[in-house]
Each structure stands twice: as structure tokens, then as C-alpha cells.
PDB file of N, CA and C in Angstrom:
ATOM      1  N   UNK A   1       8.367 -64.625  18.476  1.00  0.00           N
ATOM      2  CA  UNK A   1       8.317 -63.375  19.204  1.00  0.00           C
ATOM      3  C   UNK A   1       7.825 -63.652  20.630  1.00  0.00           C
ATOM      4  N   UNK A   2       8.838 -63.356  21.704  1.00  0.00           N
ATOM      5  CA  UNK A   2       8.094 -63.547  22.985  1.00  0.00           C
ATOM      6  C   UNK A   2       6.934 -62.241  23.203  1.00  0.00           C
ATOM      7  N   UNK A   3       6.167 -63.222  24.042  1.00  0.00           N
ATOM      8  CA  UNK A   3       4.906 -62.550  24.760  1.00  0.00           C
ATOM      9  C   UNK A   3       5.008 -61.147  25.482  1.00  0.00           C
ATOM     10  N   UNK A   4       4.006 -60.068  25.187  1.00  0.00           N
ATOM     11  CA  UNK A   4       4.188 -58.743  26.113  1.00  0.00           C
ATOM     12  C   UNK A   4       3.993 -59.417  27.365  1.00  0.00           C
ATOM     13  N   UNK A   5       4.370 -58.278  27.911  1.00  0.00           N
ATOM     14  CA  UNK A   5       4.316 -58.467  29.560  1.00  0.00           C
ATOM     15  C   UNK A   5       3.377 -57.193  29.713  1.00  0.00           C
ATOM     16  N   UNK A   6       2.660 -57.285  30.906  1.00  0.00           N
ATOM     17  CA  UNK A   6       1.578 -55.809  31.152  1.00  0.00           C
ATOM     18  C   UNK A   6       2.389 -55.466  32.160  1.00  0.00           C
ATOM     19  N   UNK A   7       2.445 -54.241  32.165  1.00  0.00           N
ATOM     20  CA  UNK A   7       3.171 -52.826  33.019  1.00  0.00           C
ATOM     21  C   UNK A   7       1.974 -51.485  33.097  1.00  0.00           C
ATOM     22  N   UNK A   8       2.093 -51.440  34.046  1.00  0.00           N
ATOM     23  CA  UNK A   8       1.611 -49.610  34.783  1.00  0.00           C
ATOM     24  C   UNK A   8       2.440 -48.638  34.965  1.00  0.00           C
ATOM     25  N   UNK A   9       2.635 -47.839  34.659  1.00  0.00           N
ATOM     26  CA  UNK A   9       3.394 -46.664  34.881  1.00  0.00           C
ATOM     27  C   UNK A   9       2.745 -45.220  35.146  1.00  0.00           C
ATOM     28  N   UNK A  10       3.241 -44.335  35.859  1.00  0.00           N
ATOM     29  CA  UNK A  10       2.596 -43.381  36.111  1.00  0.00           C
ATOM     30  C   UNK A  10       3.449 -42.348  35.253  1.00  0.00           C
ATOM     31  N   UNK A  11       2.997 -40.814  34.522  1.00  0.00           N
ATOM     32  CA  UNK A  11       3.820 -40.595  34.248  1.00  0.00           C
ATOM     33  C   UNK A  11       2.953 -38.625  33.559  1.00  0.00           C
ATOM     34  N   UNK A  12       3.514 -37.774  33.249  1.00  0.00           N
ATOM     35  CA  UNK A  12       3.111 -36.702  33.410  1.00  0.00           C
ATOM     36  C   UNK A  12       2.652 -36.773  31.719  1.00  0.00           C
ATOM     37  N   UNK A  13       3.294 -36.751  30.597  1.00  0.00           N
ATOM     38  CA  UNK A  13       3.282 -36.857  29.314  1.00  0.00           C
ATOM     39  C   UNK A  13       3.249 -38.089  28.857  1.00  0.00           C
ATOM     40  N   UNK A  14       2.781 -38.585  27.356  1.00  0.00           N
ATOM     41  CA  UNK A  14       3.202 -39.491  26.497  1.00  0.00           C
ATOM     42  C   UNK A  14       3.236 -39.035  24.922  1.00  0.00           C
ATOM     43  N   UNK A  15       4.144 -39.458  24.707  1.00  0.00           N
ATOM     44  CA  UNK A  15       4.177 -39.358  23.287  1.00  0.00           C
ATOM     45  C   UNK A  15       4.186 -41.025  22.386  1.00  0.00           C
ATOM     46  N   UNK A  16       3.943 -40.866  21.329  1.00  0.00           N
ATOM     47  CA  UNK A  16       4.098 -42.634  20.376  1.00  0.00           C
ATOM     48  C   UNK A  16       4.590 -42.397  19.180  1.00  0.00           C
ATOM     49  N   UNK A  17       5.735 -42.868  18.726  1.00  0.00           N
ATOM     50  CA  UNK A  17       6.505 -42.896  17.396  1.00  0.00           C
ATOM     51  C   UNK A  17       6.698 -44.117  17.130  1.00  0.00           C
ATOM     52  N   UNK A  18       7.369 -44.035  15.857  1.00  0.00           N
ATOM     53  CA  UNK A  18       7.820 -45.066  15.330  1.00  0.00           C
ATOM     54  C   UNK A  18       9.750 -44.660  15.113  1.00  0.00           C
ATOM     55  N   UNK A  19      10.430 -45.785  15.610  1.00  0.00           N
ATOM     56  CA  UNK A  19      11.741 -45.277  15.811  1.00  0.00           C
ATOM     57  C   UNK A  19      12.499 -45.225  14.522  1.00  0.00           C
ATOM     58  N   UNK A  20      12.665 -43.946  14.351  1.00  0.00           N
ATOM     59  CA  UNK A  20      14.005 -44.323  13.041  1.00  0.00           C
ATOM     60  C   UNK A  20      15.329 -44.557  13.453  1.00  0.00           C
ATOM     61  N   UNK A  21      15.825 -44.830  11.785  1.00  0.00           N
ATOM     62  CA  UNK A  21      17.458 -45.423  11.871  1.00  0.00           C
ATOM     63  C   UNK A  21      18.221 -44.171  12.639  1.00  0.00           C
ATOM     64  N   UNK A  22      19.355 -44.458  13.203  1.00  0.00           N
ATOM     65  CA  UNK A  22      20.315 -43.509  13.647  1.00  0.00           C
ATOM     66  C   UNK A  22      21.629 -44.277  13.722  1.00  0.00           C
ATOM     67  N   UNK A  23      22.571 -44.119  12.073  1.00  0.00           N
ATOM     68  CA  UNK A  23      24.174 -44.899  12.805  1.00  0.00           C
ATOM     69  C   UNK A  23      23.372 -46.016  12.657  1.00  0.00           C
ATOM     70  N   UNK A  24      24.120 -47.190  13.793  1.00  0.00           N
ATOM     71  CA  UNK A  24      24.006 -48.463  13.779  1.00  0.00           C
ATOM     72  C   UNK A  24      22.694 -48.672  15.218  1.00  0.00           C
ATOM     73  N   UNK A  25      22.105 -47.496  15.624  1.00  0.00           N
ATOM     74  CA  UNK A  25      20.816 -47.941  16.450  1.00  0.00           C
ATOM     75  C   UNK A  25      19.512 -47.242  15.974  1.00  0.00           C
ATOM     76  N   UNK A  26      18.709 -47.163  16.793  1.00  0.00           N
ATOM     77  CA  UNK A  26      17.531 -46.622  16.437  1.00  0.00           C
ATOM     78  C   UNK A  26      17.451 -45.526  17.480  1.00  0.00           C
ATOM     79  N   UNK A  27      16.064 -44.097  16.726  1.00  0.00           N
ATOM     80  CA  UNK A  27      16.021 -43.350  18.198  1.00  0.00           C
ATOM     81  C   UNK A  27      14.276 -42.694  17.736  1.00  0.00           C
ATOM     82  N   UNK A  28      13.969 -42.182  18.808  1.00  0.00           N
ATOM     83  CA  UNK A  28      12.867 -41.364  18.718  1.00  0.00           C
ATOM     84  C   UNK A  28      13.310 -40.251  19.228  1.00  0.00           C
ATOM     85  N   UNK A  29      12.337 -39.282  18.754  1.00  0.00           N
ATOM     86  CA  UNK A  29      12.360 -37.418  19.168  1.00  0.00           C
ATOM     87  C   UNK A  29      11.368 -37.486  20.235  1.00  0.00           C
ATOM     88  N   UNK A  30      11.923 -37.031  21.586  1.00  0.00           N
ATOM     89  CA  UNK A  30      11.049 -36.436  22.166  1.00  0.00           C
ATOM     90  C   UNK A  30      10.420 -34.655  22.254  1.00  0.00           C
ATOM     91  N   UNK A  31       9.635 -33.884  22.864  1.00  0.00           N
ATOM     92  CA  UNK A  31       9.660 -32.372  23.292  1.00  0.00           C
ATOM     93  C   UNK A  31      11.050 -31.827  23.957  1.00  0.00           C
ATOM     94  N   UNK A  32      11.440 -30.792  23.323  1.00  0.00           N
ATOM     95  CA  UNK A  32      12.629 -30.369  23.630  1.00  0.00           C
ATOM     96  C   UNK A  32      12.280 -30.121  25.426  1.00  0.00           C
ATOM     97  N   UNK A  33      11.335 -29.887  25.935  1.00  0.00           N
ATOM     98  CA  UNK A  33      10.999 -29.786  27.221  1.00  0.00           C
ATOM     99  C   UNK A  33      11.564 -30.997  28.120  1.00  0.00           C
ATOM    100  N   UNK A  34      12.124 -31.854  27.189  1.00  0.00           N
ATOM    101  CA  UNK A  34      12.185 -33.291  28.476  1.00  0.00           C
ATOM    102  C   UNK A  34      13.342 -33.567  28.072  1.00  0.00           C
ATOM    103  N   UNK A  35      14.369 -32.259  27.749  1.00  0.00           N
ATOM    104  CA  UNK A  35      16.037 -32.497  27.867  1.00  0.00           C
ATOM    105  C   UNK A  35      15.878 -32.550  29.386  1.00  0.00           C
ATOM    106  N   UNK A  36      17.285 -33.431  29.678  1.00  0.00           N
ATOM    107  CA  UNK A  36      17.321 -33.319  31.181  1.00  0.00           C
ATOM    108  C   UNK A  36      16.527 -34.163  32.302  1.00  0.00           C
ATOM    109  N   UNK A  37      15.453 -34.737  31.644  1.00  0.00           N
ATOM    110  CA  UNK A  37      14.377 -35.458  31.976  1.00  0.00           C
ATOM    111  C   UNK A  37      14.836 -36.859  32.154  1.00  0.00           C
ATOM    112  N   UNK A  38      14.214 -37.296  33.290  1.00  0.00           N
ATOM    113  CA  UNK A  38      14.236 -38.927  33.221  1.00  0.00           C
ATOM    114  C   UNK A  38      12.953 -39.340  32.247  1.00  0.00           C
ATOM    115  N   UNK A  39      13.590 -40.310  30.881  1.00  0.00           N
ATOM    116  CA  UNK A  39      12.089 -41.095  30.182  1.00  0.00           C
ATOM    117  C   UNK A  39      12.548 -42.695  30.646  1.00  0.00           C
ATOM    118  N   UNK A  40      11.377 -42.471  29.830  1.00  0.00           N
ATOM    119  CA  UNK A  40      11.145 -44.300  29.306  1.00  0.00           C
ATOM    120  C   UNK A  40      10.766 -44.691  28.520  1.00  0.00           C
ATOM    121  N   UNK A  41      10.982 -45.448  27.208  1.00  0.00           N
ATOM    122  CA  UNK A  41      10.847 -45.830  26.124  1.00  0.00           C
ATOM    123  C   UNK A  41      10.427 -47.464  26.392  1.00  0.00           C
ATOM    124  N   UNK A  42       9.016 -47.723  25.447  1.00  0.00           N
ATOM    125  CA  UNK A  42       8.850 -49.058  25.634  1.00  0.00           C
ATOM    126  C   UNK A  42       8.730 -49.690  24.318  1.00  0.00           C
ATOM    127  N   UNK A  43       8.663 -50.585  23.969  1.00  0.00           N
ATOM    128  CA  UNK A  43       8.694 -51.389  22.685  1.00  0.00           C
ATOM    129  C   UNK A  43       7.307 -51.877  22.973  1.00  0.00           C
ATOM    130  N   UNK A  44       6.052 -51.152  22.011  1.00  0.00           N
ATOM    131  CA  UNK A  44       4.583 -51.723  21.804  1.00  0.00           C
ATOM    132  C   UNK A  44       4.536 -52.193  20.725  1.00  0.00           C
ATOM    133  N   UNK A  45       4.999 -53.128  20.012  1.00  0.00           N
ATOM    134  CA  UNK A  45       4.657 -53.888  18.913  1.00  0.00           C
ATOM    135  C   UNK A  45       5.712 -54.841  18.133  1.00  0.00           C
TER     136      UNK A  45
END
């Protein structure tokens, strides 16, 4: 397993899931409030 890398981000909300199956990828639910929204999804573990 390669090494994390440390990142800063600034950002108004966070949320933390664990991603389920979807089809042949994975997804998380965000707040219906952040249709339309630029995110960012990071892989912590």
C-alpha cells in the first residue's frame, strides 16, 4: 500500500462514510444541499 500524502483543504462542510457498492464502482451519499456543488472525495484509509 503506498504511503498517504498530507493535504490541507479549506472547505465549508465535511461529511465521512464508508463507500458502498454501486454497478461496477463505488459511491457515497452526500446532503441533498450539495447537488450542484463542487466536492471532493478523499480516500482515508
Amino acid at each position: 500500500m503506498p504511503k498517504p500524502i498530507k493535504m490541507q483543504m479549506e472547505g465549508y462542510e465535511v461529511v465521512e462514510k464508508i463507500a458502498d457498492k454501486g454497478g461496477n464502482s463505488a459511491r457515497i451519499y452526500v446532503p441533498k444541499h450539495w447537488i450542484g456543488k463542487k466536492v471532493r472525495a478523499v480516500l482515508i484509509e
